[in-house]
Protein backbone atom coordinates (compact mmCIF):
# COMPACT_ATOMS: atom_id res chain seq x y z
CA UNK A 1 0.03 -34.76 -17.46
CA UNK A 2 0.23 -33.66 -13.89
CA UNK A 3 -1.31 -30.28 -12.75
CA UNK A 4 1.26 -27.69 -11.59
CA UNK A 5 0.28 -26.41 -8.16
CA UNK A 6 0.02 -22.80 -7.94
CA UNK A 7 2.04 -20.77 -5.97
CA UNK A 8 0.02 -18.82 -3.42
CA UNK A 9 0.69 -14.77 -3.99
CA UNK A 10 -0.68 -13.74 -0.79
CA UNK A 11 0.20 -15.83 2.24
CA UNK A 12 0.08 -15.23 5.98
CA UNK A 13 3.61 -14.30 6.47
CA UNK A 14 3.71 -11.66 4.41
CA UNK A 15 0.57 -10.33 5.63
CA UNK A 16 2.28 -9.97 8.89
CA UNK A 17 5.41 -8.59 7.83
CA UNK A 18 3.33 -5.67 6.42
CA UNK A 19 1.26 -5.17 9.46
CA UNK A 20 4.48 -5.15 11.14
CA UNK A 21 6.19 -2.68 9.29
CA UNK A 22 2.80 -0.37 8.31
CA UNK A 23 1.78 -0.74 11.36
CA UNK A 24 3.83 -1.51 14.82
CA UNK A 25 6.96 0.01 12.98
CA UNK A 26 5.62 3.36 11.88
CA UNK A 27 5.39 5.97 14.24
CA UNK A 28 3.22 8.91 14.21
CA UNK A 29 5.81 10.94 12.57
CA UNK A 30 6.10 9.38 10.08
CA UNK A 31 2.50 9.17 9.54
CA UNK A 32 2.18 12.62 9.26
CA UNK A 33 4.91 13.61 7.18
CA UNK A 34 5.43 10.68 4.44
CA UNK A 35 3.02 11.94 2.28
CA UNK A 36 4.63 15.58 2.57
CA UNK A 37 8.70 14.86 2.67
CA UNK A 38 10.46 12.57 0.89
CA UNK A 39 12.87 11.96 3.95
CA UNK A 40 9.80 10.77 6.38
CA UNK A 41 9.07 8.66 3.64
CA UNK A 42 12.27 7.00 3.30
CA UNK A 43 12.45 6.29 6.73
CA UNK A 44 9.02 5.19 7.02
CA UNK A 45 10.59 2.75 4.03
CA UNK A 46 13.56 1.69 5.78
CA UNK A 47 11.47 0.62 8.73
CA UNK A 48 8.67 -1.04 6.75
CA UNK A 49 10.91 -3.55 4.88
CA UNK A 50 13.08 -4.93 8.02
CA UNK A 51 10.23 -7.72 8.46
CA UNK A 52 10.33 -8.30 4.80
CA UNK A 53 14.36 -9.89 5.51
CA UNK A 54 12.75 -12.70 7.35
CA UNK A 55 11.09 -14.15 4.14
CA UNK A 56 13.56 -12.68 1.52
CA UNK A 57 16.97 -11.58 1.06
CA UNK A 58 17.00 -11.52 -2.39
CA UNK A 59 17.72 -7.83 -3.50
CA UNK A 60 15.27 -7.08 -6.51
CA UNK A 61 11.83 -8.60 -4.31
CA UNK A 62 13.67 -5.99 -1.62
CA UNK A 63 13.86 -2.83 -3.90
CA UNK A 64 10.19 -3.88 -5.52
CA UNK A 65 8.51 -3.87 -2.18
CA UNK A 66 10.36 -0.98 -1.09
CA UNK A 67 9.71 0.95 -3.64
CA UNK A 68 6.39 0.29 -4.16
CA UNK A 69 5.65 1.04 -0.99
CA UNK A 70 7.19 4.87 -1.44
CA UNK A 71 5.60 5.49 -4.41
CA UNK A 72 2.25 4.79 -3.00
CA UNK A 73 2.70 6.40 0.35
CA UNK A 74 3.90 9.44 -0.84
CA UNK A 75 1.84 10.00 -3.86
CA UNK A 76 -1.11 8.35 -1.28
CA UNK A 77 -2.18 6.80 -4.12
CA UNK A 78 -4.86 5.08 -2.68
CA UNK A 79 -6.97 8.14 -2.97
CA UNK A 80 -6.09 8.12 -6.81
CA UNK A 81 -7.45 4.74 -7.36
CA UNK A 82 -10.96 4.84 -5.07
CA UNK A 83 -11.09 8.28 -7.17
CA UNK A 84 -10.58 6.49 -10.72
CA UNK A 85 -12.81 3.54 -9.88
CA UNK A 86 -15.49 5.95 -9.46
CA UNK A 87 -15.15 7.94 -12.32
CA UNK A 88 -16.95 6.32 -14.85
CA UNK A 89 -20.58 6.14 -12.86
CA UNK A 90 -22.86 8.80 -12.94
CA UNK A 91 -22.97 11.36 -9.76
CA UNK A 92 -18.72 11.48 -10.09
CA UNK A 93 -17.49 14.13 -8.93
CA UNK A 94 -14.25 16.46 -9.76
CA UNK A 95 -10.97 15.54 -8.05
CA UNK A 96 -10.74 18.84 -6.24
CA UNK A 97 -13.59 17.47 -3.87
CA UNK A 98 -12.24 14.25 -3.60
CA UNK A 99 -8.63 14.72 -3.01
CA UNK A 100 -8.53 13.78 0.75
CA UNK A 101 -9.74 10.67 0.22
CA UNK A 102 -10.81 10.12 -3.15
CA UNK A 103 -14.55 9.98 -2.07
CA UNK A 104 -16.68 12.85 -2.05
CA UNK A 105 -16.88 15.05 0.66
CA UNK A 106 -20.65 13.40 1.16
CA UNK A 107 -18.79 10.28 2.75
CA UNK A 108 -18.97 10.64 6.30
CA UNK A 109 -15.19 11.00 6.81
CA UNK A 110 -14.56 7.87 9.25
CA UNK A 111 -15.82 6.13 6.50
CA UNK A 112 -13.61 7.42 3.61
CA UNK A 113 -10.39 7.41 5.67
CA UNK A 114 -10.96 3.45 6.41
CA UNK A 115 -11.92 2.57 3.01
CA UNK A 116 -8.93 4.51 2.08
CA UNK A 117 -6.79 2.49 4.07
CA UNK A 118 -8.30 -0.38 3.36
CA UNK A 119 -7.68 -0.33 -0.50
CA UNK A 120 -3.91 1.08 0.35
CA UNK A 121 -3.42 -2.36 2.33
CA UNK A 122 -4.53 -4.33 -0.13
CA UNK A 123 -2.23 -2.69 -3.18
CA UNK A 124 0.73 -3.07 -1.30
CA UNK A 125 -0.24 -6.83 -0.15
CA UNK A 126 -1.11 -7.11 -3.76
CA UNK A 127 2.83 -5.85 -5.03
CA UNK A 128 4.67 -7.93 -2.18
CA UNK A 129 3.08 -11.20 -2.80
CA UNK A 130 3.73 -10.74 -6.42
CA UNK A 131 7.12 -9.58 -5.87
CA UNK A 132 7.92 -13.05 -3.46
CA UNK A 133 6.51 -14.83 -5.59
CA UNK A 134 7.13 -14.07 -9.03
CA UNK A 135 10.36 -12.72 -8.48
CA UNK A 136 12.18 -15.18 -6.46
């Protein structure tokens, strides 16, 4: 019986399209209001998922990655997860000193930010390429 090839979830093109809309199409605005209005993180939304139409049209993989995407910018729920992950070895601490960026306040904050970032890159490159790929 011949093996099936798997399907790759993350590839390079959709790496790109989310640097490209994270990234080169998010201004500072929106930056510094998604998190706080709903509206700057619609936009934000909008503006994130125009490279996504150059690898899919198809309108569920669309409202997944979309929606995804406002869920955890708003919520930032990066910060939730690094926060969780942490929880169960010893020296956690509460979440009102970890709330900025789920690390305590310890962490020099360069640090925390990137690692925050970090982990929010790889959720949402996480959803997409299981959205193209599964969904299609």
């Amino acid at each position: 019986m011949p093996v099936k090839e798997a399907c790759p979830v993350i590839t390079a093109d959709q790496i790109i399209a989310h640097f490209v809309g994270d990234y080169i199409l998010q201004s500072d605005w929106m930056v510094q209001h998604k998190g706080r209005k709903w509206s700057a993180a619609f936009i934000h939304v909008v503006f994130y998922s125009l490279p996504f139409l150059f690898l899919t049209t198809d309108p569920l993989v669309l409202a997944v990655i979309a929606g995804s995407h406002m869920i955890i910018d708003r919520y930032r729920l990066a910060r939730h997860l690094i926060w969780v992950k942490n929880w169960p070895w010893p020296g956690r601490r509460p979440w009102s000193e970890c709330r900025e960026t789920g690390f305590p306040p310890e962490v020099p904050k360069y640090l925390s930010t990137w690692l925050m970032i970090i982990v929010d890159n790889i959720v949402h490159i996480l959803i997409n390429g299981a959205a193209l790929t599964y969904l299609v």
